[in-house]
N, C-alpha and C. Protein backbone atom coordinates (compact mmCIF):
# COMPACT_ATOMS: atom_id res chain seq x y z
N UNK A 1 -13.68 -15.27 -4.29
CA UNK A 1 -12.48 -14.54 -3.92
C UNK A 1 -12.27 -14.71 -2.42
N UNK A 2 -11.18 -15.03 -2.11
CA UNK A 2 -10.80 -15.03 -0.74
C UNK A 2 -10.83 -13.66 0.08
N UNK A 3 -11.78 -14.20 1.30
CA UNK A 3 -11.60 -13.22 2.21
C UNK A 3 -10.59 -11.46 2.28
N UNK A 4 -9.65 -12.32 2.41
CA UNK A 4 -7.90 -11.46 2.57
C UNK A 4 -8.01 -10.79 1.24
N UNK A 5 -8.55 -11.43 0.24
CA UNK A 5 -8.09 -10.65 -1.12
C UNK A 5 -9.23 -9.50 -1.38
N UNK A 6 -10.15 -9.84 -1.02
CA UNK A 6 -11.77 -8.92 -0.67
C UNK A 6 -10.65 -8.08 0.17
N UNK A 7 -11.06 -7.51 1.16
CA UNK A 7 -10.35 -6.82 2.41
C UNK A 7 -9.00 -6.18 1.71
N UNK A 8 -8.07 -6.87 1.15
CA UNK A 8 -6.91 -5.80 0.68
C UNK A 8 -7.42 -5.19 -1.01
N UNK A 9 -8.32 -5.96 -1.59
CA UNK A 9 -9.04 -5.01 -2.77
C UNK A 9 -9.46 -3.70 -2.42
N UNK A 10 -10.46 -3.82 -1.19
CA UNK A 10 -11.21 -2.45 -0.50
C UNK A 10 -10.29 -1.95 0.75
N UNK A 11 -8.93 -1.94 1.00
CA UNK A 11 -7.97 -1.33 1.48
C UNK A 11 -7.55 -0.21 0.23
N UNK A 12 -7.18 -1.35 -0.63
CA UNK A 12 -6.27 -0.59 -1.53
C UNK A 12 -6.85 0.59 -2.70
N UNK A 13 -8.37 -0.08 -2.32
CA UNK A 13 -9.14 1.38 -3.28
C UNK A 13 -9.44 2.80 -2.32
N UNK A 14 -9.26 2.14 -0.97
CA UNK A 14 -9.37 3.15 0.21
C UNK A 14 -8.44 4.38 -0.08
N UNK A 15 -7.27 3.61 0.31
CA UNK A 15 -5.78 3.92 -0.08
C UNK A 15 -5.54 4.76 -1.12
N UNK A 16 -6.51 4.45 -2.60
CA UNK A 16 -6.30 4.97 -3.40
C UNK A 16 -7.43 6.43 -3.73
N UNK A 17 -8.61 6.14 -3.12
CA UNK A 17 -8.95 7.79 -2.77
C UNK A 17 -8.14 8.29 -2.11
N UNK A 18 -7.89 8.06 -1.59
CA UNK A 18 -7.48 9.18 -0.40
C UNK A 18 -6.24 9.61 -0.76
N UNK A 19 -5.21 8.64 -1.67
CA UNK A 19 -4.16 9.31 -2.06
C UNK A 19 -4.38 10.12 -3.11
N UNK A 20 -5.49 10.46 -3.98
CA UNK A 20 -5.82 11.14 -4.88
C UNK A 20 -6.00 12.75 -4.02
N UNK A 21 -6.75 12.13 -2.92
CA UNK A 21 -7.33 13.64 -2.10
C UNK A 21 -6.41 14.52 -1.66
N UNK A 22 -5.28 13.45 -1.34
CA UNK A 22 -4.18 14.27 -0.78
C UNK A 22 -3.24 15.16 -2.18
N UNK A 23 -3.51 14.07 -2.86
CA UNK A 23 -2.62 15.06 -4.02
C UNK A 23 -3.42 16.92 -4.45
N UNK A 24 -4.52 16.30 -4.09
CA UNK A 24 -5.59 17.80 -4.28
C UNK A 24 -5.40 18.56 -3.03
N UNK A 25 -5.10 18.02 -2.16
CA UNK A 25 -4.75 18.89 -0.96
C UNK A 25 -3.24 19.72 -1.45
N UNK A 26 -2.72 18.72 -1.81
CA UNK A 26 -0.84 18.85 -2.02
C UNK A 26 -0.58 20.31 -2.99
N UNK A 27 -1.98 20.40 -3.66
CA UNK A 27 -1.69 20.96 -5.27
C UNK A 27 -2.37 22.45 -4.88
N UNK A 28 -3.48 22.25 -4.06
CA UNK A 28 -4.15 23.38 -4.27
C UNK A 28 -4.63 24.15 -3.12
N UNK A 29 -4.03 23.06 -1.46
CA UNK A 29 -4.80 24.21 -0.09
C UNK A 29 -3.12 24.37 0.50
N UNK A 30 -2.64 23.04 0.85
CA UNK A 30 -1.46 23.14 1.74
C UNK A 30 -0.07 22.41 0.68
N UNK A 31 0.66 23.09 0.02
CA UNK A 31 1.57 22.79 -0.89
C UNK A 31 3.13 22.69 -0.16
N UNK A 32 3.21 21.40 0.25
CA UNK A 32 4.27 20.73 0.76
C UNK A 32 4.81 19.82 0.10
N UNK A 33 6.21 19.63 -0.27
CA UNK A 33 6.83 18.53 -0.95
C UNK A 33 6.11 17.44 -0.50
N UNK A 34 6.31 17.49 0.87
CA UNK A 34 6.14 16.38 1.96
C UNK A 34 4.79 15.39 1.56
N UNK A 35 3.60 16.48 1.35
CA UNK A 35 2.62 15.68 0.91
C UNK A 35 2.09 15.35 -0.14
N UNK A 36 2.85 15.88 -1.21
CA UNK A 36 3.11 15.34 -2.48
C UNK A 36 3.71 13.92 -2.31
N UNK A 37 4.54 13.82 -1.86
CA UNK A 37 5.24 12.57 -1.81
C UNK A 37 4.31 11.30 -0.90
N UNK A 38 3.83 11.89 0.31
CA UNK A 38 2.85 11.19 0.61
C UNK A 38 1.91 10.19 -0.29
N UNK A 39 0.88 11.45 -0.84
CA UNK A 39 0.16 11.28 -2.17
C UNK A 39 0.79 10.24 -3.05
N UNK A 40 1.78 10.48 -3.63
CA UNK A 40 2.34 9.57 -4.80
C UNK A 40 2.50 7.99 -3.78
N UNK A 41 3.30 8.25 -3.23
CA UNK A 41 3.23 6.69 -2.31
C UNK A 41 1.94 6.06 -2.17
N UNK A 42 1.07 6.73 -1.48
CA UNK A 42 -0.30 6.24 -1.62
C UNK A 42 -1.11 5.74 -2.61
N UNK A 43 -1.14 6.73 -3.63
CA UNK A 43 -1.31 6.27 -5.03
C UNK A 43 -1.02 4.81 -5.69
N UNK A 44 0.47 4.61 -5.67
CA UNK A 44 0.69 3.68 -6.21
C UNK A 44 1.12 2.73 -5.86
N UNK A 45 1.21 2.62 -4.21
CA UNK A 45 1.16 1.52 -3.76
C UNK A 45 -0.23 1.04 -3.80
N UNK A 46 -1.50 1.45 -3.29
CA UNK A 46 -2.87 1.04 -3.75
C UNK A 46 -2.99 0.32 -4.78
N UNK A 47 -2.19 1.23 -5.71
CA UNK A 47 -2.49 0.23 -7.15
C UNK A 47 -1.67 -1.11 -6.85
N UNK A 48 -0.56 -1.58 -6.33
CA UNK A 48 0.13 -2.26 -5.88
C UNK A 48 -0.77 -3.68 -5.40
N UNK A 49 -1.54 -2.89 -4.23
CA UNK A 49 -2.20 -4.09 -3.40
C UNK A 49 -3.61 -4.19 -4.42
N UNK A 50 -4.15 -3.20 -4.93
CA UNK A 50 -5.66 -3.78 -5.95
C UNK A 50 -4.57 -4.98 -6.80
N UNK A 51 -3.43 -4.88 -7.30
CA UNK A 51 -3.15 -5.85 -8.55
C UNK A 51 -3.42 -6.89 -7.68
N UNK A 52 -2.12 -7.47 -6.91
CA UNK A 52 -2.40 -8.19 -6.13
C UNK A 52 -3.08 -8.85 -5.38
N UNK A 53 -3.81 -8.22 -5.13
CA UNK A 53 -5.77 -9.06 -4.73
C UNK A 53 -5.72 -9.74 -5.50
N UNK A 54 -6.15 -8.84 -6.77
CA UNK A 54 -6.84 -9.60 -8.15
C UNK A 54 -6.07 -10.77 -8.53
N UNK A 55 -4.39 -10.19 -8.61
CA UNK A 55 -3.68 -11.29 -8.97
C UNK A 55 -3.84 -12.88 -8.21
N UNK A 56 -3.96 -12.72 -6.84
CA UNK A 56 -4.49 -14.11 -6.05
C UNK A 56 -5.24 -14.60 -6.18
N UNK A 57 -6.34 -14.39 -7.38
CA UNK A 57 -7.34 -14.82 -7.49
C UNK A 57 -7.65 -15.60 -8.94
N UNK A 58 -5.55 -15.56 -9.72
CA UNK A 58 -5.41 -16.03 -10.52
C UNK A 58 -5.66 -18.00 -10.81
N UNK A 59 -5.98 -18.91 -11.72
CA UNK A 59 -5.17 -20.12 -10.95
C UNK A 59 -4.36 -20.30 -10.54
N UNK A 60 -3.73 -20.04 -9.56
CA UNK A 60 -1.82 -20.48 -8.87
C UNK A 60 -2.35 -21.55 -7.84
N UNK A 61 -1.36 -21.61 -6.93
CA UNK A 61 -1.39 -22.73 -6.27
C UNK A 61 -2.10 -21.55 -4.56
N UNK A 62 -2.46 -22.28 -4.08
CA UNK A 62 -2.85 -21.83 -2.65
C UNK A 62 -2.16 -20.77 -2.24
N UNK A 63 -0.65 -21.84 -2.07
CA UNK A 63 0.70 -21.05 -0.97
C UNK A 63 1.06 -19.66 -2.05
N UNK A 64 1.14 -19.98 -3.50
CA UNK A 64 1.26 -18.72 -4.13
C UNK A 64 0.47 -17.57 -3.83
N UNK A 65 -0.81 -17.92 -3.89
CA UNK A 65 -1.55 -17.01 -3.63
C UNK A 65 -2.01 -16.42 -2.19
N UNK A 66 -1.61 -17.17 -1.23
CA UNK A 66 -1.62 -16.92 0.14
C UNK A 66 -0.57 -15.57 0.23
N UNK A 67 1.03 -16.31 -0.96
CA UNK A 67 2.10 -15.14 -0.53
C UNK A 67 1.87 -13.84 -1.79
N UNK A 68 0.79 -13.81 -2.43
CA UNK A 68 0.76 -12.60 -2.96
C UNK A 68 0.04 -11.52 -2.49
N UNK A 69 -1.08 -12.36 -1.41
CA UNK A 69 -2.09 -11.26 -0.68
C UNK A 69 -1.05 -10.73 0.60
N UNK A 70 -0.36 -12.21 1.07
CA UNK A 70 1.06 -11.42 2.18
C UNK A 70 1.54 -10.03 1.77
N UNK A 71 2.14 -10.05 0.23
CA UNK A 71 3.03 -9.53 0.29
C UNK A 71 2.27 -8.02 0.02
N UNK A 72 0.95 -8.20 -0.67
CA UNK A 72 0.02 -7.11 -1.25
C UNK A 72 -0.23 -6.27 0.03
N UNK A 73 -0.72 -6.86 1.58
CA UNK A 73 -0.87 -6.40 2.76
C UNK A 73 0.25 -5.63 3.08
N UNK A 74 1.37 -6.60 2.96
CA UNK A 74 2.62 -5.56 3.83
C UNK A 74 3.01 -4.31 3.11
N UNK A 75 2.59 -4.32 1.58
CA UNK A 75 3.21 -2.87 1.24
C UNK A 75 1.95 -1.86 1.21
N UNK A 76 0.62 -2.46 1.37
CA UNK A 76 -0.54 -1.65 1.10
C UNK A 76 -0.23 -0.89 3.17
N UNK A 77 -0.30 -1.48 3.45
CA UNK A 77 -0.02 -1.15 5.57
C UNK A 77 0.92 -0.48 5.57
N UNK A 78 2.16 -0.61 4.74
CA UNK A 78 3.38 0.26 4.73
C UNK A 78 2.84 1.77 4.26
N UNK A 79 2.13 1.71 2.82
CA UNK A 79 1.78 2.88 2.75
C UNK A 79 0.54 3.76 3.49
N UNK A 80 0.13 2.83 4.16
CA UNK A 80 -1.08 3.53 5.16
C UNK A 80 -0.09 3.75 6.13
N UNK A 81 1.07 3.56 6.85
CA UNK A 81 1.40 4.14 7.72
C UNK A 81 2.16 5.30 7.02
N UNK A 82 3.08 5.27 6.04
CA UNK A 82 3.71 6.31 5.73
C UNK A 82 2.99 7.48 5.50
N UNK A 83 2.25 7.28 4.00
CA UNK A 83 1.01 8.09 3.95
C UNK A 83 0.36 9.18 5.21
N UNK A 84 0.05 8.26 6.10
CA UNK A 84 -1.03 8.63 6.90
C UNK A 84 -0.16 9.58 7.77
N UNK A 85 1.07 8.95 8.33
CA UNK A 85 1.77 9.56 9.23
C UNK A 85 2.79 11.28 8.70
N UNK A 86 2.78 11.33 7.92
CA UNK A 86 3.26 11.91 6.64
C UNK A 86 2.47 13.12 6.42
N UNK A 87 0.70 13.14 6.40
CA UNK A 87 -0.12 13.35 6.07
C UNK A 87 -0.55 13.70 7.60
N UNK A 88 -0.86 13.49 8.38
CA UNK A 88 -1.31 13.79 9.28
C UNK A 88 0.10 14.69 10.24
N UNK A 89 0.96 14.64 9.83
CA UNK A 89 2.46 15.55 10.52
C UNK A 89 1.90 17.04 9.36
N UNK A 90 1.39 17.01 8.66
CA UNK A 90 2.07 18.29 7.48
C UNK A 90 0.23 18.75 7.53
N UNK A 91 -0.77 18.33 8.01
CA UNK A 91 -1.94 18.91 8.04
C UNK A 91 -2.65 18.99 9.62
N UNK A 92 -2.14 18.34 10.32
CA UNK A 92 -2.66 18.32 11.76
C UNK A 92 -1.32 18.73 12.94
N UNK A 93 -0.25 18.58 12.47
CA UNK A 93 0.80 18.77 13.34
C UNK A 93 1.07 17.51 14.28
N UNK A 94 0.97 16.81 13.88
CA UNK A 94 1.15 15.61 15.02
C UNK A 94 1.17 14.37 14.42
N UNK A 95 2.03 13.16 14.82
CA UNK A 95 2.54 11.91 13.88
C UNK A 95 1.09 11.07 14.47
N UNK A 96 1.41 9.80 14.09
CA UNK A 96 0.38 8.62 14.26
C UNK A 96 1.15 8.12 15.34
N UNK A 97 2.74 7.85 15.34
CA UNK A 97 3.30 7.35 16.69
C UNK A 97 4.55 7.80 16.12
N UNK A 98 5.68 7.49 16.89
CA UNK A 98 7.17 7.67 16.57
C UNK A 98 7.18 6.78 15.51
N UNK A 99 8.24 6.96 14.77
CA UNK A 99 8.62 6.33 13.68
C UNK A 99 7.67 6.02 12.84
N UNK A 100 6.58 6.27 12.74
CA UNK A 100 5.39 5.66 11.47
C UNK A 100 6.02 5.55 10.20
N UNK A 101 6.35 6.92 9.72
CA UNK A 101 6.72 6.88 8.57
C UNK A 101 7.88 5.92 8.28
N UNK A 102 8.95 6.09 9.21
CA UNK A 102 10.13 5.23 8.94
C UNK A 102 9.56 3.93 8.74
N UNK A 103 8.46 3.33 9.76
CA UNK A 103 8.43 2.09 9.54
C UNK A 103 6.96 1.13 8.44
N UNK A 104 6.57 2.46 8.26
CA UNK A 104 5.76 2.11 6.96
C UNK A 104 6.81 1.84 5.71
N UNK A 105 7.55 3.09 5.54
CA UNK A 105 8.74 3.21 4.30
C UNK A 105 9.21 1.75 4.15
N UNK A 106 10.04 1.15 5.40
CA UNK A 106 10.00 -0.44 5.19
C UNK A 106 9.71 -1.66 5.50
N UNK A 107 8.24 -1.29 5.89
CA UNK A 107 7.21 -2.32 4.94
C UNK A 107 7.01 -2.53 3.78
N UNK A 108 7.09 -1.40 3.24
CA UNK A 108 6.58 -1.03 1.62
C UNK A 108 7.86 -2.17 0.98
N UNK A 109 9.57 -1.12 1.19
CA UNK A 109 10.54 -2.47 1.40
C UNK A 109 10.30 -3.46 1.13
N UNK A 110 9.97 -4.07 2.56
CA UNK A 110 10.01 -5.69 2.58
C UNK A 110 8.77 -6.27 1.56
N UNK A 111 7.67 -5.62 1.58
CA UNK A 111 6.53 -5.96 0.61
C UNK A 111 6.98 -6.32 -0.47
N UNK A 112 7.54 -5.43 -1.28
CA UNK A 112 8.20 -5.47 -2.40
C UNK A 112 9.80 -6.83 -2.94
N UNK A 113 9.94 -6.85 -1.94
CA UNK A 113 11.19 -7.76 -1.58
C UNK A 113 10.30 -9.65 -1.49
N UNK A 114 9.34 -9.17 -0.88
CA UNK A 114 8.79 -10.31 -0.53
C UNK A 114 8.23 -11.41 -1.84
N UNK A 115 8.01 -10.15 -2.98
CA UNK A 115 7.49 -10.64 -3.93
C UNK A 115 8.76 -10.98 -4.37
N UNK A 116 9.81 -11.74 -4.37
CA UNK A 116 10.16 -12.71 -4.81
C UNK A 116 10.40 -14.33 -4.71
N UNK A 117 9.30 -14.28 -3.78
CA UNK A 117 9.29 -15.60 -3.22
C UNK A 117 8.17 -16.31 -4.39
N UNK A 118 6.87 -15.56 -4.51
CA UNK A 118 5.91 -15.73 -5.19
C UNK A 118 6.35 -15.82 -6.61
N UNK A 119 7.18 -14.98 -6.80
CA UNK A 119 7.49 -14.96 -8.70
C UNK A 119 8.67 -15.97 -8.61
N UNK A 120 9.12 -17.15 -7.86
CA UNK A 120 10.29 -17.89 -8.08
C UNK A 120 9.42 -19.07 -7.85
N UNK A 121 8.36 -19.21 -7.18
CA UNK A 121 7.30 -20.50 -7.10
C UNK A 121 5.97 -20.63 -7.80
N UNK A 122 5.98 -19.33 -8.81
CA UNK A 122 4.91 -19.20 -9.89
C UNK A 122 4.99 -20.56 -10.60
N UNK A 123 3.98 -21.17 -10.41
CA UNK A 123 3.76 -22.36 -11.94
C UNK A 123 2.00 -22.08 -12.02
N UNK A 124 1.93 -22.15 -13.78
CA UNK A 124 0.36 -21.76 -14.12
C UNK A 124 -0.12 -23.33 -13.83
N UNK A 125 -1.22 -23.62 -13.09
CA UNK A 125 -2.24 -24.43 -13.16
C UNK A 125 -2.33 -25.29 -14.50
């Protein structure tokens, strides 16, 4: 398994505790829309970037699989900034930087967008 795809596998399971934790935070200490929504973003973008690892590690061609760990990074980073920034405003009082959230939100975006480069140059081995 490639490097990049190792590294966004154990991002995205990161990603995915922690968006579980937050939903237990969300549900049962500090009950904010805000970090509900956090939570869910986190959640399932994780699942997002674990497919995607795995998926690069399908037979495709190189460049395919180069642009599925791309695209797996930019929305798994999108939701670590939203998430985090999101999450750290509604339990600590204070952002990660200006705009985090806005500019995690579109990463996630473009992540998602991106995957159509990969599903229009898919050919199986």
């Amino acid at each position: 398994m490639h490097v990049s795809a190792r590294l966004l596998l154990a991002t995205g399971a990161g990603l995915g505790g922690a968006g579980v934790a937050l939903a237990a935070v969300a549900a049962h200490a500090v009950q904010t829309p805000a970090l509900g929504t956090a939570a869910t973003m986190a959640i399932l973008h994780a699942a997002t970037g674990v497919t995607l690892a795995l998926g690069s590690t399908l037979p495709i061609s190189a460049r395919t699989a180069a642009l599925l760990r791309l695209s797996g990074w930019t929305i798994t980073l999108g939701a670590l900034l939203f998430a985090g920034d999101v999450a750290l405003r509604e339990l600590a009082g204070y952002r990660l930087f200006p705009m985090a959230a806005p500019a995690g939100g579109s990463l996630m975006i473009l992540g998602w967008l991106s995957l159509l480069l990969p599903a229009a140059l898919f050919r199986p081995r």
